[in-house]
C-alpha atoms as a PDB file:
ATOM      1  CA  UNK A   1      16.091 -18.710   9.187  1.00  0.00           C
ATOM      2  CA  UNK A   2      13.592 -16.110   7.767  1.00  0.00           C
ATOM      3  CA  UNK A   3      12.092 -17.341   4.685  1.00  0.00           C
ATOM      4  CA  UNK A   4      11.821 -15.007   1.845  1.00  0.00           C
ATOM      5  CA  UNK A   5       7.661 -14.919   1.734  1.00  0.00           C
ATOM      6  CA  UNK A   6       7.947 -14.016   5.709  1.00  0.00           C
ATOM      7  CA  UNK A   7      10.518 -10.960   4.737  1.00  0.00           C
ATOM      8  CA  UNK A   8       8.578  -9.792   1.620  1.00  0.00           C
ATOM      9  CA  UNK A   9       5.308  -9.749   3.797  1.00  0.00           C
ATOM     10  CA  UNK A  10       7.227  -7.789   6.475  1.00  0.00           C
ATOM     11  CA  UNK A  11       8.400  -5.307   3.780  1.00  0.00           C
ATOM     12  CA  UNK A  12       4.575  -4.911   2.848  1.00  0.00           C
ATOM     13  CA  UNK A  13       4.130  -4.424   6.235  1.00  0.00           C
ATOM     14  CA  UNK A  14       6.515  -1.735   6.493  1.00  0.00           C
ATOM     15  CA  UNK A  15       5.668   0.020   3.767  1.00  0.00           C
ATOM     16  CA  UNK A  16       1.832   0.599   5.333  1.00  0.00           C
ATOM     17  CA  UNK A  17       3.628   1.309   8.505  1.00  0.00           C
ATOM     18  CA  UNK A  18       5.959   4.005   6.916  1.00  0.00           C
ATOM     19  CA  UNK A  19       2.108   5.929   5.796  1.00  0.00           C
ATOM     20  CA  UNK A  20       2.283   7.385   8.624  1.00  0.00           C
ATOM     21  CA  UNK A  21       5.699   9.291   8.644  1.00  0.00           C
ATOM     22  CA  UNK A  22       4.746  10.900   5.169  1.00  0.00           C
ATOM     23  CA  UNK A  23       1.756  13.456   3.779  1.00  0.00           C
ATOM     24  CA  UNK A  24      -1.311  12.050   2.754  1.00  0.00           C
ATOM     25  CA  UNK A  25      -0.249  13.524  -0.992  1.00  0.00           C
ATOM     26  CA  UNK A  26       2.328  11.497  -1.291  1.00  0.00           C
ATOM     27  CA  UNK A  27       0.873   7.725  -0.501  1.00  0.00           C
ATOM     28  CA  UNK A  28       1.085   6.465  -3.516  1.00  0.00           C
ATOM     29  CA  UNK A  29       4.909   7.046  -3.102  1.00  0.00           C
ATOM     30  CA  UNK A  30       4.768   4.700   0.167  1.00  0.00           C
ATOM     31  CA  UNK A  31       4.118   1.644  -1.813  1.00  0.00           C
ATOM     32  CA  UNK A  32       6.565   0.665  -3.948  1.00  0.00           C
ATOM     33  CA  UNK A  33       6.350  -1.365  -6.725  1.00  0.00           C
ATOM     34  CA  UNK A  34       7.620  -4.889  -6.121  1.00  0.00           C
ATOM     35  CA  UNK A  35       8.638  -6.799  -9.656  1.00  0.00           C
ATOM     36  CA  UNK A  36       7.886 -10.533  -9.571  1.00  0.00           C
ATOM     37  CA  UNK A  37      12.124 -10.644 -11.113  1.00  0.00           C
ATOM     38  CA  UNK A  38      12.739  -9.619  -7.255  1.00  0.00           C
ATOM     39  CA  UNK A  39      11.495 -12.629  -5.859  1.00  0.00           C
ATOM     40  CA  UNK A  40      13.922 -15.692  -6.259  1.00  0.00           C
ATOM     41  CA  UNK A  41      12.961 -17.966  -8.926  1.00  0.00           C
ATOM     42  CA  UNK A  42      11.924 -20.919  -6.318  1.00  0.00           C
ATOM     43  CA  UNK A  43       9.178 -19.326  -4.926  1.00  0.00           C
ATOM     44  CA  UNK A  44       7.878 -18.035  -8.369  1.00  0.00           C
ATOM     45  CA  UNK A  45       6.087 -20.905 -10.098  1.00  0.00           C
ATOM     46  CA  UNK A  46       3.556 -18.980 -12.207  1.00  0.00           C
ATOM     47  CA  UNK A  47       5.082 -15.225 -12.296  1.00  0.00           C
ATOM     48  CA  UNK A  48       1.800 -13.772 -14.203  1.00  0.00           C
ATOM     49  CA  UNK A  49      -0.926 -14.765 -11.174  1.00  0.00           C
ATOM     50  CA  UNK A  50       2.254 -14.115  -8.943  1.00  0.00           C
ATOM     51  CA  UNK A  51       2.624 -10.080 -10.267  1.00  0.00           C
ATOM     52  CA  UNK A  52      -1.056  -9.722 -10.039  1.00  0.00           C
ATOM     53  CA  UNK A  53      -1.978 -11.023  -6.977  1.00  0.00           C
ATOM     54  CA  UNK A  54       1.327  -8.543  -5.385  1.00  0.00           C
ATOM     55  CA  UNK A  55      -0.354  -5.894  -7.342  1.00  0.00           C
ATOM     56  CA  UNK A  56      -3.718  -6.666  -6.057  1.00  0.00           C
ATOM     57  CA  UNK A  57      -2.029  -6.576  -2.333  1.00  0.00           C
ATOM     58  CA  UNK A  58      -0.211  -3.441  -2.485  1.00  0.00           C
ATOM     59  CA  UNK A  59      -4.031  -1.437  -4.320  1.00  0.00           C
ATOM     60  CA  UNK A  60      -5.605  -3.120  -1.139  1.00  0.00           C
ATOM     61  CA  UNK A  61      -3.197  -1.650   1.117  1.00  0.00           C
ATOM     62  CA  UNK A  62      -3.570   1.938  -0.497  1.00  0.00           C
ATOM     63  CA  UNK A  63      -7.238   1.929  -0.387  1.00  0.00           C
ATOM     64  CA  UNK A  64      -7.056   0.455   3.409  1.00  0.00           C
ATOM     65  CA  UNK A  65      -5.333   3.683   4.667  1.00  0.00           C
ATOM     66  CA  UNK A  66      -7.238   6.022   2.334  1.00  0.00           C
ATOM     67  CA  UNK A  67     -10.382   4.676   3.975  1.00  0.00           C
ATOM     68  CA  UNK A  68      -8.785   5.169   7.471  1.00  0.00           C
ATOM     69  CA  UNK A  69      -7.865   8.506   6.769  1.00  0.00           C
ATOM     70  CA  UNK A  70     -11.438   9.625   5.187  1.00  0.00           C
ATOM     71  CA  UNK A  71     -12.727   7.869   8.265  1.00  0.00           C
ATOM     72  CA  UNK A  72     -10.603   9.797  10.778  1.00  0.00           C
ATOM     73  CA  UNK A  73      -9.296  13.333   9.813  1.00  0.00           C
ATOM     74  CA  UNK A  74     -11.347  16.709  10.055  1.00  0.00           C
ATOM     75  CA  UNK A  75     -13.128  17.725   7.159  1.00  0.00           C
ATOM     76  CA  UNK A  76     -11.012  20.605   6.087  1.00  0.00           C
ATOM     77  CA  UNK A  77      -7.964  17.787   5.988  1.00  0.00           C
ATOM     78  CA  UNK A  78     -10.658  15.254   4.032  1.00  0.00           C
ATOM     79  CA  UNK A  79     -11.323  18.259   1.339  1.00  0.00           C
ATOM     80  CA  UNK A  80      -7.801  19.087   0.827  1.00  0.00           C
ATOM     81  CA  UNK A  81      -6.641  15.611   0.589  1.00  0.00           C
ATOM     82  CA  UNK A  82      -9.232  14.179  -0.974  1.00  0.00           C
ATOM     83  CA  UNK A  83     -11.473  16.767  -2.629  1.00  0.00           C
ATOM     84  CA  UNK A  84     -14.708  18.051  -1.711  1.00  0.00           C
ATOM     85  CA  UNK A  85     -16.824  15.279  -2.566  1.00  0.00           C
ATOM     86  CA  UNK A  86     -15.438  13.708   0.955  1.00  0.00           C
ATOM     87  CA  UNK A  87     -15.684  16.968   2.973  1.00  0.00           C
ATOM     88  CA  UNK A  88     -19.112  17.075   5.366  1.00  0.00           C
ATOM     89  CA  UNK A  89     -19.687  20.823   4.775  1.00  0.00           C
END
């Protein structure tokens, strides 16, 4: 059987995965915020360092496919997405 820390990192996972199927204006919306009260109470041992270090996951994630997009669209998507300090005009 699955255990629960093999689901939840599958659900991060996803949730990086599902970037794709959405607008770049809207990727904040991709990650959602996971509560450490979600997580049954056996696996939670010190909930604050828990929270944070989920927190600290998900801000990784978000940054990883906001480099990957700077990196890899045109630079009229780069200035509408991102502003015109990232466009190469």
């Amino acid at each position: 059987m699955e255990s629960y820390l093999k689901k939840l990192e599958r659900k991060l996972n996803l949730n990086l995965q599902s970037v794709a199927l959405v607008p770049p204006e809207t990727l904040d919306d991709c990650f959602h915020k996971l509560h450490i009260k979600d997580i049954p109470e056996v696996y939670v041992k010190h909930e604050e360092w828990m929270q944070t270090l989920i927190d600290t996951y998900i801000e990784n994630m978000k940054e990883m496919v906001k480099w990957f997009l700077r990196e890899n669209l045109c630079d009229e998507c780069k200035k509408k997405i991102f502003g015109e300090k990232y466009a190469k005009i």
